[in-house]
C-alpha atoms as a PDB file:
ATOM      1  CA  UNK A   1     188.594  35.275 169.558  1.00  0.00           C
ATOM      2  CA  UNK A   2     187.240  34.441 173.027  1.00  0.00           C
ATOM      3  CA  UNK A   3     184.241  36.996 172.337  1.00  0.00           C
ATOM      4  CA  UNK A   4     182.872  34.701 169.944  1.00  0.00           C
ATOM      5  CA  UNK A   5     182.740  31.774 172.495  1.00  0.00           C
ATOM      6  CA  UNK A   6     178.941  30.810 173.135  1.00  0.00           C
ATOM      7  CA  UNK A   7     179.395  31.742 176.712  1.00  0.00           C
ATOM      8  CA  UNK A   8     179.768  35.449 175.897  1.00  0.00           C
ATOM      9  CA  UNK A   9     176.200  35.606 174.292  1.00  0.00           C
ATOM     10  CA  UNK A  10     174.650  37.665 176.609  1.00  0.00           C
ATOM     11  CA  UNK A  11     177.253  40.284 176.344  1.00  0.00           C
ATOM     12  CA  UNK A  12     177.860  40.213 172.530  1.00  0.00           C
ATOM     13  CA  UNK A  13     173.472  40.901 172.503  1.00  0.00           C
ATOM     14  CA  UNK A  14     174.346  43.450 174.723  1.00  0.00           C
ATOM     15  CA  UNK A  15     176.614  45.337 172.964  1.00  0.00           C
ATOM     16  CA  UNK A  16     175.085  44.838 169.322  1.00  0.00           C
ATOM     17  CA  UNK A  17     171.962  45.941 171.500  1.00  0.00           C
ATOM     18  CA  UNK A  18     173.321  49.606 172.270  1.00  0.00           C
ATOM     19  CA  UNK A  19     175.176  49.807 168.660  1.00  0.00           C
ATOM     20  CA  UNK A  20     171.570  49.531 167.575  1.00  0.00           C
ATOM     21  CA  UNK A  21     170.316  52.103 169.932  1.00  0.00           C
ATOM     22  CA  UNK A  22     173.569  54.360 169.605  1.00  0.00           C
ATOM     23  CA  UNK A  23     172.777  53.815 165.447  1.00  0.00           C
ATOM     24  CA  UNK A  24     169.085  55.199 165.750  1.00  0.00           C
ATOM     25  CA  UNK A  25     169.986  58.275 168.768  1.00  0.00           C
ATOM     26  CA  UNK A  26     172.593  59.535 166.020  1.00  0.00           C
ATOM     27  CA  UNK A  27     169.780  58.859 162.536  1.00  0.00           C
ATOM     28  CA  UNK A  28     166.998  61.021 164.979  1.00  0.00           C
ATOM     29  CA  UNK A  29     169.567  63.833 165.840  1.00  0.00           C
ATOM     30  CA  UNK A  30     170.751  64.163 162.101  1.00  0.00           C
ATOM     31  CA  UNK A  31     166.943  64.337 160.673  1.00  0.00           C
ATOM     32  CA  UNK A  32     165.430  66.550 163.602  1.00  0.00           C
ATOM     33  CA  UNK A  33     168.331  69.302 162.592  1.00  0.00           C
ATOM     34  CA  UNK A  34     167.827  68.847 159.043  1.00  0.00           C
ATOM     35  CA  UNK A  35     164.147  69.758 160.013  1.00  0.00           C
ATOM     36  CA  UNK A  36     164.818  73.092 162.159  1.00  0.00           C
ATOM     37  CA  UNK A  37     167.570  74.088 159.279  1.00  0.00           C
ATOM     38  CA  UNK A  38     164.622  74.199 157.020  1.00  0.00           C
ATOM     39  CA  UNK A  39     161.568  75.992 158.288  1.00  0.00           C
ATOM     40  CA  UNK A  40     158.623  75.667 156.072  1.00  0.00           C
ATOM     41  CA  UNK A  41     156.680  79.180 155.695  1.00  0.00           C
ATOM     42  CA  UNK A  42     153.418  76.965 154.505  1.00  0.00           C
ATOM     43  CA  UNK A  43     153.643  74.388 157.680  1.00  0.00           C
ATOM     44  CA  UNK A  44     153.525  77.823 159.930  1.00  0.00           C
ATOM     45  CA  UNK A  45     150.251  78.352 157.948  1.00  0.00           C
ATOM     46  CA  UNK A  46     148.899  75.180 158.217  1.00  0.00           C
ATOM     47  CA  UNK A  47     149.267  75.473 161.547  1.00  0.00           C
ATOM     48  CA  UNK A  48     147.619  78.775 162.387  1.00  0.00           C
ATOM     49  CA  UNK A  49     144.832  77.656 160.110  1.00  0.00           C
ATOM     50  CA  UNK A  50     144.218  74.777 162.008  1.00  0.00           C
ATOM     51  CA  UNK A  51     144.277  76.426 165.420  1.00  0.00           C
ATOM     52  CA  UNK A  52     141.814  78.978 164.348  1.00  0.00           C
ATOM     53  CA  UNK A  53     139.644  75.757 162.865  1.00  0.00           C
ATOM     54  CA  UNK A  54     139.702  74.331 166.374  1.00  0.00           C
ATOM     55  CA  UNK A  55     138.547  77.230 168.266  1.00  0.00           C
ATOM     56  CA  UNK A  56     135.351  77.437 165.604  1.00  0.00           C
ATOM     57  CA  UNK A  57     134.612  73.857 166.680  1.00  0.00           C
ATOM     58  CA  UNK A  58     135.273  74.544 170.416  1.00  0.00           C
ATOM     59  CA  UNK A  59     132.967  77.447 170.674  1.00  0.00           C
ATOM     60  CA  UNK A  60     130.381  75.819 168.081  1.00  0.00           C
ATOM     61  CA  UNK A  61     130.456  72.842 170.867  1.00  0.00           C
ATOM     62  CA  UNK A  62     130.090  75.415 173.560  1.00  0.00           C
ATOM     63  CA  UNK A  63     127.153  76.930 172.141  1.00  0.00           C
ATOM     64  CA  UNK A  64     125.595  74.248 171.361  1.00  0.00           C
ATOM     65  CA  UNK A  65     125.748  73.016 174.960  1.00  0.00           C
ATOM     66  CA  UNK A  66     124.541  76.383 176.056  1.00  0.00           C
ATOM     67  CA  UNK A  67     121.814  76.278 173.842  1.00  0.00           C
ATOM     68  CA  UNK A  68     120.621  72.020 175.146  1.00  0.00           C
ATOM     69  CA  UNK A  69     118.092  73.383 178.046  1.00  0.00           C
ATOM     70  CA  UNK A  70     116.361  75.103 174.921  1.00  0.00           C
ATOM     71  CA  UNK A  71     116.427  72.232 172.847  1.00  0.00           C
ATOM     72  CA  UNK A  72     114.216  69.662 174.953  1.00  0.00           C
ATOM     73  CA  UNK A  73     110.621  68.874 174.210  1.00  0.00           C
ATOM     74  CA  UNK A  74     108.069  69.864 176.905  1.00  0.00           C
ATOM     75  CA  UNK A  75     105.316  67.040 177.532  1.00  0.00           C
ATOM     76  CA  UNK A  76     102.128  69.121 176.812  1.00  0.00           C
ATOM     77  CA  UNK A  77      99.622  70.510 179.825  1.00  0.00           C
ATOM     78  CA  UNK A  78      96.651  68.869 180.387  1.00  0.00           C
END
């Protein structure tokens, strides 16, 4: 039992340090294959849809910076 001796604190951290790590590497790899195993058809969708909503808003912003010179108020001639 000389692990348990107060000198070996740094290394028993250590090690329950990558357990921990080694623990949450292993819980990420399970979930992010039980994700690819199961393709959603309506998250493909979602997807395009909101790609297609972005380019709207990208060329509403670009026309509506095309159309600022037109936009300003002219003081009046005199």
């Amino acid at each position: 039992m000389r692990l348990l001796r107060r000198r070996h604190m740094p290394l028993r951290l250590a090690m329950v340090g990558c357990a921990f790590v080694l623990f949450l590497f292993l819980l990420h790899r399970d979930v992010s294959s039980r994700e690819e195993a199961t393709e959603k058809p309506w998250l493909k969708s979602l997807v395009s849809r909101k790609d297609h909503v972005l380019d709207l808003m990208l060329e509403a912003m670009n026309n509506l910076r095309d159309s600022m010179p037109k936009l300003q108020i002219r003081a009046p001639e005199a």
